[in-house]
PDB file of N, CA and C in Angstrom:
ATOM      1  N   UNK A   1      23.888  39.947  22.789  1.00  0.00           N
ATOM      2  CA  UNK A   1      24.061  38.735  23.542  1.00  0.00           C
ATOM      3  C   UNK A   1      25.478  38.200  23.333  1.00  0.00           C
ATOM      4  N   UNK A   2      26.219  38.115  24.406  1.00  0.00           N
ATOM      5  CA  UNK A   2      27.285  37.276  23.910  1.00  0.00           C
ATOM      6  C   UNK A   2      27.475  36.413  23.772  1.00  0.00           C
ATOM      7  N   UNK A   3      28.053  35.365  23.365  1.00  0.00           N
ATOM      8  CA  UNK A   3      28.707  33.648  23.313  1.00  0.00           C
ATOM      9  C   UNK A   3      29.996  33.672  24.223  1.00  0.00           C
ATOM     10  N   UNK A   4      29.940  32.449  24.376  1.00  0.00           N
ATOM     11  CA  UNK A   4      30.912  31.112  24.814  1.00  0.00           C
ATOM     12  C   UNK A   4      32.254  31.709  23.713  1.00  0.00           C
ATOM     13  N   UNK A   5      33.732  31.908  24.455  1.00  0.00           N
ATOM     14  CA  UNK A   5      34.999  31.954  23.661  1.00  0.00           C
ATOM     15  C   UNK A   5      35.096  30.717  23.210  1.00  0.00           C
ATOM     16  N   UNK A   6      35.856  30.510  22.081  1.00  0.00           N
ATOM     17  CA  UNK A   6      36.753  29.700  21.863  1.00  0.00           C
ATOM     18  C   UNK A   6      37.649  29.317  22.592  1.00  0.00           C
ATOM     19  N   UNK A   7      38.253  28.114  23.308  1.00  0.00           N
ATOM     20  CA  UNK A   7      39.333  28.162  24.022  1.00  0.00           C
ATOM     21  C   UNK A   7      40.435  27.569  23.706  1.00  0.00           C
ATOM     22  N   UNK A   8      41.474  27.847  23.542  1.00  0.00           N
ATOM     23  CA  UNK A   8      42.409  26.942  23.018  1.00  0.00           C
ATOM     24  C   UNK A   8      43.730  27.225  24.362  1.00  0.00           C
ATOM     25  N   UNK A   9      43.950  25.722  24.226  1.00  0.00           N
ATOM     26  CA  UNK A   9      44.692  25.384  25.615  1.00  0.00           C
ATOM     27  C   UNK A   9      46.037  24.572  24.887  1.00  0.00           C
ATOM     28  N   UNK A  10      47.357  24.579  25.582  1.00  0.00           N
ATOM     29  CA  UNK A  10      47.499  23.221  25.231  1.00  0.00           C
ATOM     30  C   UNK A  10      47.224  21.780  25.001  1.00  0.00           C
ATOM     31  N   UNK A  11      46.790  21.533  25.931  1.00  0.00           N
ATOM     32  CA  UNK A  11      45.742  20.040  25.820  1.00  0.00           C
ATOM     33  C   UNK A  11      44.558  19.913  24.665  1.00  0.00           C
ATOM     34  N   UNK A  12      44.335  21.244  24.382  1.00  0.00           N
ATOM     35  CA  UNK A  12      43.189  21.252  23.689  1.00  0.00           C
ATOM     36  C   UNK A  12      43.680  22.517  22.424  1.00  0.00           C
ATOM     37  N   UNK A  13      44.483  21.835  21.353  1.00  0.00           N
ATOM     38  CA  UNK A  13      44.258  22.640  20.439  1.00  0.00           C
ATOM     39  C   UNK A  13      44.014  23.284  19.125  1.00  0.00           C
ATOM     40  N   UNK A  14      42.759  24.073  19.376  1.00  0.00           N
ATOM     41  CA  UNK A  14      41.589  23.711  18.024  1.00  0.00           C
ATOM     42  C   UNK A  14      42.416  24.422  17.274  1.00  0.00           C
ATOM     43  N   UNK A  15      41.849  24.246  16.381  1.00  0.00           N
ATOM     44  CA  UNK A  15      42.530  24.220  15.112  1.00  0.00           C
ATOM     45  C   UNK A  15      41.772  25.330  13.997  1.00  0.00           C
ATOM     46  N   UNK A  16      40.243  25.377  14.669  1.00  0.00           N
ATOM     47  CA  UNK A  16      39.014  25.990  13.878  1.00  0.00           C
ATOM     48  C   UNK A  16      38.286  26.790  15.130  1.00  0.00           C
ATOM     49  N   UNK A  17      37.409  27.837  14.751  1.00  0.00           N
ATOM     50  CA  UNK A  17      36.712  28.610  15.353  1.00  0.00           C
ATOM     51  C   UNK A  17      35.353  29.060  14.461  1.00  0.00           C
ATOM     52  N   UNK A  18      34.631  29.270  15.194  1.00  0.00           N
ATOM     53  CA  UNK A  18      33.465  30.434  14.382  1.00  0.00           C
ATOM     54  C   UNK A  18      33.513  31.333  13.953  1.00  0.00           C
ATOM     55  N   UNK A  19      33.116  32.378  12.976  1.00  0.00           N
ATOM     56  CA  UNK A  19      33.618  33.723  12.604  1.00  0.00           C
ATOM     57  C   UNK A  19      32.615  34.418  13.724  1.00  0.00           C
ATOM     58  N   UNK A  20      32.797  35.363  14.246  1.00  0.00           N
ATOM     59  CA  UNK A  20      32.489  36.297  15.095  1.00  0.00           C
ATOM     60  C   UNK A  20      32.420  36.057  16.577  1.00  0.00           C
ATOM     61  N   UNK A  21      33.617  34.962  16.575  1.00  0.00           N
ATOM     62  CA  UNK A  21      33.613  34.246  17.980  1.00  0.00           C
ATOM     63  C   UNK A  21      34.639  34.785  18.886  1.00  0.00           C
ATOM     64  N   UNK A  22      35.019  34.675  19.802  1.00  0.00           N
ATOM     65  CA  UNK A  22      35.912  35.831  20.394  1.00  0.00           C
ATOM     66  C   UNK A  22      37.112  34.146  20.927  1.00  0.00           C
ATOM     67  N   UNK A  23      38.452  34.858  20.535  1.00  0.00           N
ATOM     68  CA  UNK A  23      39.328  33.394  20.950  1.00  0.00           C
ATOM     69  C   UNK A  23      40.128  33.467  22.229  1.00  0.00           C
ATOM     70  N   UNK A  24      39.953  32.791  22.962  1.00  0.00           N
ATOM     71  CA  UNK A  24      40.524  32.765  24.509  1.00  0.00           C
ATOM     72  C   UNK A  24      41.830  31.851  24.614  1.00  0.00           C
ATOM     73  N   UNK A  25      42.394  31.921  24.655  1.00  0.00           N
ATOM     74  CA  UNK A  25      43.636  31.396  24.891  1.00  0.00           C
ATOM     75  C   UNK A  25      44.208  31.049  26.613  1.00  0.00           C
ATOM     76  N   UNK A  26      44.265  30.128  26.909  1.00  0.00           N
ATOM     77  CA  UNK A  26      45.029  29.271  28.135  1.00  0.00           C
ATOM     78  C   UNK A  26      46.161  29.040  28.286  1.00  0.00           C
ATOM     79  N   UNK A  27      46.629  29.681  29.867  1.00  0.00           N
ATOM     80  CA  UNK A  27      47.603  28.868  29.642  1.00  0.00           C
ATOM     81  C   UNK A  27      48.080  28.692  31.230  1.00  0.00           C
ATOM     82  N   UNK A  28      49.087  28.268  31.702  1.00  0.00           N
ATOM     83  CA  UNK A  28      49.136  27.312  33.243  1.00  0.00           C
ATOM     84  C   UNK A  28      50.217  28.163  33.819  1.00  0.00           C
ATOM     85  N   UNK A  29      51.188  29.595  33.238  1.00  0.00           N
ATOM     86  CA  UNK A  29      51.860  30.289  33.618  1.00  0.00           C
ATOM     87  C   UNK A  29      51.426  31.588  33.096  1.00  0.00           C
ATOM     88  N   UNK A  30      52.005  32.389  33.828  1.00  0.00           N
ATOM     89  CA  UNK A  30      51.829  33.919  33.104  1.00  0.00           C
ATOM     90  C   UNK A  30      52.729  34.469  31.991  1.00  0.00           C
ATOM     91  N   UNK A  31      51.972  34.688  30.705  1.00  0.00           N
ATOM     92  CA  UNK A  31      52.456  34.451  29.402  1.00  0.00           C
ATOM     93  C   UNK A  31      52.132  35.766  28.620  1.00  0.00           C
ATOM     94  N   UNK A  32      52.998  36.238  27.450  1.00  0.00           N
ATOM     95  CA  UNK A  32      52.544  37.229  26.598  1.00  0.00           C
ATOM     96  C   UNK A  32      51.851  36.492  25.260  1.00  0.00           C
ATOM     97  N   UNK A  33      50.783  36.690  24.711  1.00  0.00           N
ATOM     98  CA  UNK A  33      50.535  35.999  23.639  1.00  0.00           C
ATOM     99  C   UNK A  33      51.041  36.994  22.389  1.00  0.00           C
ATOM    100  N   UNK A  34      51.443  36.747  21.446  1.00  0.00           N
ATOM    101  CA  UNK A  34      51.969  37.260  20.543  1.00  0.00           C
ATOM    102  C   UNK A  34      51.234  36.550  19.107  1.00  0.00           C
ATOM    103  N   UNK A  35      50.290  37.611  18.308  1.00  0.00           N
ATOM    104  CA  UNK A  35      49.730  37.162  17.281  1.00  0.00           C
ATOM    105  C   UNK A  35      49.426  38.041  16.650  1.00  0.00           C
ATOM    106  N   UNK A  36      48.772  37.838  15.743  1.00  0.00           N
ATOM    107  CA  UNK A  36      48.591  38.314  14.111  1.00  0.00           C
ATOM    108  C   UNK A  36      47.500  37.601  13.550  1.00  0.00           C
ATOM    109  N   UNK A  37      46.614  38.678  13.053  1.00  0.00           N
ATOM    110  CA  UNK A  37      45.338  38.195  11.930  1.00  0.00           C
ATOM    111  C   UNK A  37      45.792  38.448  10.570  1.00  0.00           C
ATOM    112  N   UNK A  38      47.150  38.820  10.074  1.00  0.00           N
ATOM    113  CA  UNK A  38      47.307  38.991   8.421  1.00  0.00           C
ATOM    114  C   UNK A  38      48.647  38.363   8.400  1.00  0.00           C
ATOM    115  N   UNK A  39      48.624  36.732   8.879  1.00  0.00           N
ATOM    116  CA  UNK A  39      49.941  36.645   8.628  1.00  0.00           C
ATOM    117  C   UNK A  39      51.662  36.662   9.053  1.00  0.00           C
ATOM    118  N   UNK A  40      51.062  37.815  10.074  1.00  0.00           N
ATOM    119  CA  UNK A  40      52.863  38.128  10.725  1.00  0.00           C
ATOM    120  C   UNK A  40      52.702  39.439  10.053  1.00  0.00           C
ATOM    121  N   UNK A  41      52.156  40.344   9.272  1.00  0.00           N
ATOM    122  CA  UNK A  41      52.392  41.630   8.670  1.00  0.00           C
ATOM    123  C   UNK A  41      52.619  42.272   9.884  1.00  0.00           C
ATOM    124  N   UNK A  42      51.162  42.712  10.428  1.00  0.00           N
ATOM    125  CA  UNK A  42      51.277  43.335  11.984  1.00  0.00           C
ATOM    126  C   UNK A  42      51.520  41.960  13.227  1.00  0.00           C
ATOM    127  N   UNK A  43      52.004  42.383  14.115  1.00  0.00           N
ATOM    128  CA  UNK A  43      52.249  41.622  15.195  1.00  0.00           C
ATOM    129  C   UNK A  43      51.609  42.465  16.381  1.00  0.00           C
ATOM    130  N   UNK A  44      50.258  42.090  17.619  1.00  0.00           N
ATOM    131  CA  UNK A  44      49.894  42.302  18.888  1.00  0.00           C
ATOM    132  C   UNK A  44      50.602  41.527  20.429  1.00  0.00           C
ATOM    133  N   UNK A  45      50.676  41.983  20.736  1.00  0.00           N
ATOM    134  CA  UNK A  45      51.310  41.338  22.264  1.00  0.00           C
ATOM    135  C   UNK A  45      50.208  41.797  23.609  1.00  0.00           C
ATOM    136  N   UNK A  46      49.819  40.610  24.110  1.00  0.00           N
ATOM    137  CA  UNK A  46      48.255  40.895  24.588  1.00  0.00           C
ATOM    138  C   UNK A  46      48.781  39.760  26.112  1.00  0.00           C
ATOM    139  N   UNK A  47      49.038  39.877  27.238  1.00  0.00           N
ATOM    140  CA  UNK A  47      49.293  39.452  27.986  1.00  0.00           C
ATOM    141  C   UNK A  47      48.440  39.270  29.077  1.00  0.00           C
ATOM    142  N   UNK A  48      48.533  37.478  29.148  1.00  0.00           N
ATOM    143  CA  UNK A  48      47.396  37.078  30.497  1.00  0.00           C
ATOM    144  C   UNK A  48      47.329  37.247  31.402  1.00  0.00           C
ATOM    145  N   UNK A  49      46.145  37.266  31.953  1.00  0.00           N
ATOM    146  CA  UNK A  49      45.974  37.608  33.187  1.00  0.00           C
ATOM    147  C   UNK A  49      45.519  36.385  34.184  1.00  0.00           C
ATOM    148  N   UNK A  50      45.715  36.217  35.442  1.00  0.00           N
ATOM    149  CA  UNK A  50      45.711  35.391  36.705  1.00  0.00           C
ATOM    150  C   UNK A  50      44.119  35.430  37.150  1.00  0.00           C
ATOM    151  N   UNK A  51      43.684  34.312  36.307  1.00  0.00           N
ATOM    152  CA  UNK A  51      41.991  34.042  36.921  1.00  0.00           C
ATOM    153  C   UNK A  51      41.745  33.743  38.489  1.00  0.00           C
ATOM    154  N   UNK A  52      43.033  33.171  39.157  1.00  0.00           N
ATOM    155  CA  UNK A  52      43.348  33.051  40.644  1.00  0.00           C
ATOM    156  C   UNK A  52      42.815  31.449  40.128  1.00  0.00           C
ATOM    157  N   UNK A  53      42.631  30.883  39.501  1.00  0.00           N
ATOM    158  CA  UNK A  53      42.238  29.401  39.516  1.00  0.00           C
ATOM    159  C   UNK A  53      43.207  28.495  38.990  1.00  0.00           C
ATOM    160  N   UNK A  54      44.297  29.105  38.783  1.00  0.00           N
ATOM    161  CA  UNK A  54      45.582  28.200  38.367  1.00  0.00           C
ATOM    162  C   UNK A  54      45.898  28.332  36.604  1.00  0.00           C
ATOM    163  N   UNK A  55      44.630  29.265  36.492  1.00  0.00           N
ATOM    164  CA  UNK A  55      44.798  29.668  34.690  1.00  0.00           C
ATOM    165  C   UNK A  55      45.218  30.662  34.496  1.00  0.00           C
ATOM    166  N   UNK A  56      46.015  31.258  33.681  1.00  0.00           N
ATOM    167  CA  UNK A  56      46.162  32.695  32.900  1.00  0.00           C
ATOM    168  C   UNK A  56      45.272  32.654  31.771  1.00  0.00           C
ATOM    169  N   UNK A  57      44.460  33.587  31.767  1.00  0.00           N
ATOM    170  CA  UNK A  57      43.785  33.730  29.957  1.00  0.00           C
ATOM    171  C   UNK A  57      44.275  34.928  28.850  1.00  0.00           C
ATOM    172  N   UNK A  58      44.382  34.849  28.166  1.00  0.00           N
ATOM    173  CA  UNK A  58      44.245  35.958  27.119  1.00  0.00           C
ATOM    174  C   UNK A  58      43.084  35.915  26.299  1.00  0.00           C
ATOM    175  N   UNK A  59      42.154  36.906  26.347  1.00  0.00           N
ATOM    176  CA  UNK A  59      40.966  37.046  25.578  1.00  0.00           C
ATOM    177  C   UNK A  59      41.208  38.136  24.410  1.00  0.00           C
ATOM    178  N   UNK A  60      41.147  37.141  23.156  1.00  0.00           N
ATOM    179  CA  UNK A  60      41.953  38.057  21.729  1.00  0.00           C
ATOM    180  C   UNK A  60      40.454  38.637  20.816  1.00  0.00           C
ATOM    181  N   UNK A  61      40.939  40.003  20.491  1.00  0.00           N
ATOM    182  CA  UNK A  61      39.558  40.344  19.541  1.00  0.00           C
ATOM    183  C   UNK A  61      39.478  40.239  18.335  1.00  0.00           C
ATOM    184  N   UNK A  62      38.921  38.819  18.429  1.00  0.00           N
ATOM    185  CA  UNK A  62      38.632  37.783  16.898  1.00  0.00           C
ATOM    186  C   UNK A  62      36.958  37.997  16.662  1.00  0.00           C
ATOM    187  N   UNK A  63      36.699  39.086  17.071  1.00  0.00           N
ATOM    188  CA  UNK A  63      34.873  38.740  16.647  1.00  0.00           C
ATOM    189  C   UNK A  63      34.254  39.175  15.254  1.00  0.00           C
ATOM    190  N   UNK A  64      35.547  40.098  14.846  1.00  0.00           N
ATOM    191  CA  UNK A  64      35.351  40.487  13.621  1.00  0.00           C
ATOM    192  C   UNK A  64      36.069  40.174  12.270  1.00  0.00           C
ATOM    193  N   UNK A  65      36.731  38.666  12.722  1.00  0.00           N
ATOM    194  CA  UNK A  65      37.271  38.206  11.630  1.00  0.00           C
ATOM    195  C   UNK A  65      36.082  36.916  11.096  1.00  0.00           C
ATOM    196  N   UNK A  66      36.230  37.088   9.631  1.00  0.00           N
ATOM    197  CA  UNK A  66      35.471  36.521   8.942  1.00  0.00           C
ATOM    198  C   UNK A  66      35.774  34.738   8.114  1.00  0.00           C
ATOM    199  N   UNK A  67      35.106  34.016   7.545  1.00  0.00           N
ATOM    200  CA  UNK A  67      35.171  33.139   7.022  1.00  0.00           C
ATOM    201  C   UNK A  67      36.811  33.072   6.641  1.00  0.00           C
ATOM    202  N   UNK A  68      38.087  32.236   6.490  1.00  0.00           N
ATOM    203  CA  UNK A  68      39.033  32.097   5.689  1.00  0.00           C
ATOM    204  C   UNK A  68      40.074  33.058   6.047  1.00  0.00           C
ATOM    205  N   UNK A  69      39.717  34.112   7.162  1.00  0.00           N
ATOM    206  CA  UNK A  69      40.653  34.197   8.106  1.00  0.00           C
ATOM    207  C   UNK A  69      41.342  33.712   8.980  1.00  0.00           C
ATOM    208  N   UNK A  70      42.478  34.062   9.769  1.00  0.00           N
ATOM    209  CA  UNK A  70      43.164  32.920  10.440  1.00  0.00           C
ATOM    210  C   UNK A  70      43.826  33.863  11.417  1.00  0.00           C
ATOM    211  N   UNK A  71      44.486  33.128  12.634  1.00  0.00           N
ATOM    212  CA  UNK A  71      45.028  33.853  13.829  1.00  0.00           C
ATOM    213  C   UNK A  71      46.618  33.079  13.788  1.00  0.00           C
ATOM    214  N   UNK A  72      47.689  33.588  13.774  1.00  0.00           N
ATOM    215  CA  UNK A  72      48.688  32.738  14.232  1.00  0.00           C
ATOM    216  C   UNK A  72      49.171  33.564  15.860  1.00  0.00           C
ATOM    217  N   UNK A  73      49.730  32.860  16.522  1.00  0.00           N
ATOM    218  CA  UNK A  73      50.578  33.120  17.266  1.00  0.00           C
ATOM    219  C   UNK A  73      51.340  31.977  18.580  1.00  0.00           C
ATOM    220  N   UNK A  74      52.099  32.572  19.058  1.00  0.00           N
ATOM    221  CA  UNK A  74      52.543  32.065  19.658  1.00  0.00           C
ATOM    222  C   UNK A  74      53.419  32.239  21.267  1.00  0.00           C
ATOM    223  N   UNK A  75      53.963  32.368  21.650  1.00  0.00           N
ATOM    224  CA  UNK A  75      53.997  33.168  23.513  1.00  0.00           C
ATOM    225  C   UNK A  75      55.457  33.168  24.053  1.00  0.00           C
ATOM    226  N   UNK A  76      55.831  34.326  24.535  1.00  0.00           N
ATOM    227  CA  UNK A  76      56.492  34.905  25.479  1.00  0.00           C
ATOM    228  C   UNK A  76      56.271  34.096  27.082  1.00  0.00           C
ATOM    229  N   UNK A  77      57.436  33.375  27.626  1.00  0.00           N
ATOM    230  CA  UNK A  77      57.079  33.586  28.954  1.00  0.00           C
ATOM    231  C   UNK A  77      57.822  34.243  29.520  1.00  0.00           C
ATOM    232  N   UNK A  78      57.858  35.142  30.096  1.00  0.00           N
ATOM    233  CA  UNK A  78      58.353  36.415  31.011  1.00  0.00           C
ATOM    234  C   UNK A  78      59.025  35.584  32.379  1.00  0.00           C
ATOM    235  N   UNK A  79      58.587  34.936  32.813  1.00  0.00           N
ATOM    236  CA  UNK A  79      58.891  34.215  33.958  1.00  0.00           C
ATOM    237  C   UNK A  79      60.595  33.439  33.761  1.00  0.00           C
ATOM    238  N   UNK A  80      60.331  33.193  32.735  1.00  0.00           N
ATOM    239  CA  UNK A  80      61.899  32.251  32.423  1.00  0.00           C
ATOM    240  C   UNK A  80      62.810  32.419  31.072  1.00  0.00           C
ATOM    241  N   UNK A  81      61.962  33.594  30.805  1.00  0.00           N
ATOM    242  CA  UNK A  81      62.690  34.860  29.754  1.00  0.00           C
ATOM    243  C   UNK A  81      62.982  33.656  28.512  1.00  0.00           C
ATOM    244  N   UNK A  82      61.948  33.315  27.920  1.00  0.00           N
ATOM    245  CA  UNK A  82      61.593  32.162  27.223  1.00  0.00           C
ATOM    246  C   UNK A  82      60.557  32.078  26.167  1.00  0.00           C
ATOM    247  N   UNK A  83      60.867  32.044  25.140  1.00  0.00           N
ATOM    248  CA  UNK A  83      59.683  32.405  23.492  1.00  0.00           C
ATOM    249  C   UNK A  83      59.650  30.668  23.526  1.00  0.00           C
ATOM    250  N   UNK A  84      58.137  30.208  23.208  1.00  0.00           N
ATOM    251  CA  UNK A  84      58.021  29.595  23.041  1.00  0.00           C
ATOM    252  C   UNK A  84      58.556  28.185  21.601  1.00  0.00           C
ATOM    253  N   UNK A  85      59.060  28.821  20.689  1.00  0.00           N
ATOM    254  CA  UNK A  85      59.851  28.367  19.911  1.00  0.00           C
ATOM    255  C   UNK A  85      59.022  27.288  18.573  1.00  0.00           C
ATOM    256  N   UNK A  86      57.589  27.956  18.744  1.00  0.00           N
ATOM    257  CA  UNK A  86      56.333  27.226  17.853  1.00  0.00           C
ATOM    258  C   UNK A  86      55.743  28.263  17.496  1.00  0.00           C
ATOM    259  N   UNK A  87      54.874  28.381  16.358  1.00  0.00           N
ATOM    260  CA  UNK A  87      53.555  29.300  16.221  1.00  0.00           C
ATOM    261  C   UNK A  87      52.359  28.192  16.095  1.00  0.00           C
ATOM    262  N   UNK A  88      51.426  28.542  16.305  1.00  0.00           N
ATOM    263  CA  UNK A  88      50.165  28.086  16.244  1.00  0.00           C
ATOM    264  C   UNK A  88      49.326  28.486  15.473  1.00  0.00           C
ATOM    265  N   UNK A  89      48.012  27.628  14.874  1.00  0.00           N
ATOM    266  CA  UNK A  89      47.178  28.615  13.866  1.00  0.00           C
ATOM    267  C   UNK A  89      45.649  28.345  14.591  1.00  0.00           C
ATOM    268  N   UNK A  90      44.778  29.045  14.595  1.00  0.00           N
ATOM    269  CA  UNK A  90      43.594  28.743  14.466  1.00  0.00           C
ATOM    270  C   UNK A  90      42.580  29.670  12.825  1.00  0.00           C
ATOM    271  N   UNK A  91      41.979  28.486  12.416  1.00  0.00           N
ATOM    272  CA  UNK A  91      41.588  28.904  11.243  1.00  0.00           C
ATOM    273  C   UNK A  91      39.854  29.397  11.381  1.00  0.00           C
ATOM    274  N   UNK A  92      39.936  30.233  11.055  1.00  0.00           N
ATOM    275  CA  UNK A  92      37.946  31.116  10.956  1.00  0.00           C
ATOM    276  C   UNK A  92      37.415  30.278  10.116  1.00  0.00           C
ATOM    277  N   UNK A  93      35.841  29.505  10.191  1.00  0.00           N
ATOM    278  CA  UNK A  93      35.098  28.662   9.726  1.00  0.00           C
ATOM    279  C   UNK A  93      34.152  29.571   9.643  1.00  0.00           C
TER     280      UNK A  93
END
């Protein structure tokens, strides 16, 4: 059975997730998300896609991170050849 993503948007951004929850990421242009589950050791680049509803999503595979794990990242926009110039965290509960 699956669940409901996590969504984290600008307007909306959590801070916490469920462990085996899958994290969706928003965003209002077409964006590369750039993140890491250990830190910054390894780095993924996972780029959204056009729901046609005015959203881009990136759907990240967080279902198998556990309690006291954590996600950082932060985004590429391709459009205006532009790194967002923040990282972000969401922390596994």
């Amino acid at each position: 059975m699956l669940t409901d993503p996590f969504i984290w948007r600008s307007n909306n951004k959590v801070r916490t997730m469920l462990a085996t929850r899958q994290l969706r990421v928003e965003t209002l242009a077409k964006a590369v998300v750039h993140w890491s589950m250990d830190g910054w050791r390894t780095v993924r680049g996972t780029v959204t896609h056009d729901t046609t509803l005015g959203v881009h999503v990136a759907d990240l595979p967080t279902t198998r991170l556990r309690r006291g794990d954590r996600v950082d990242f932060t985004f590429y926009w391709p459009e205006v050849d532009r790194w967002e110039g923040t990282d972000f965290l969401v922390c596994v509960e």
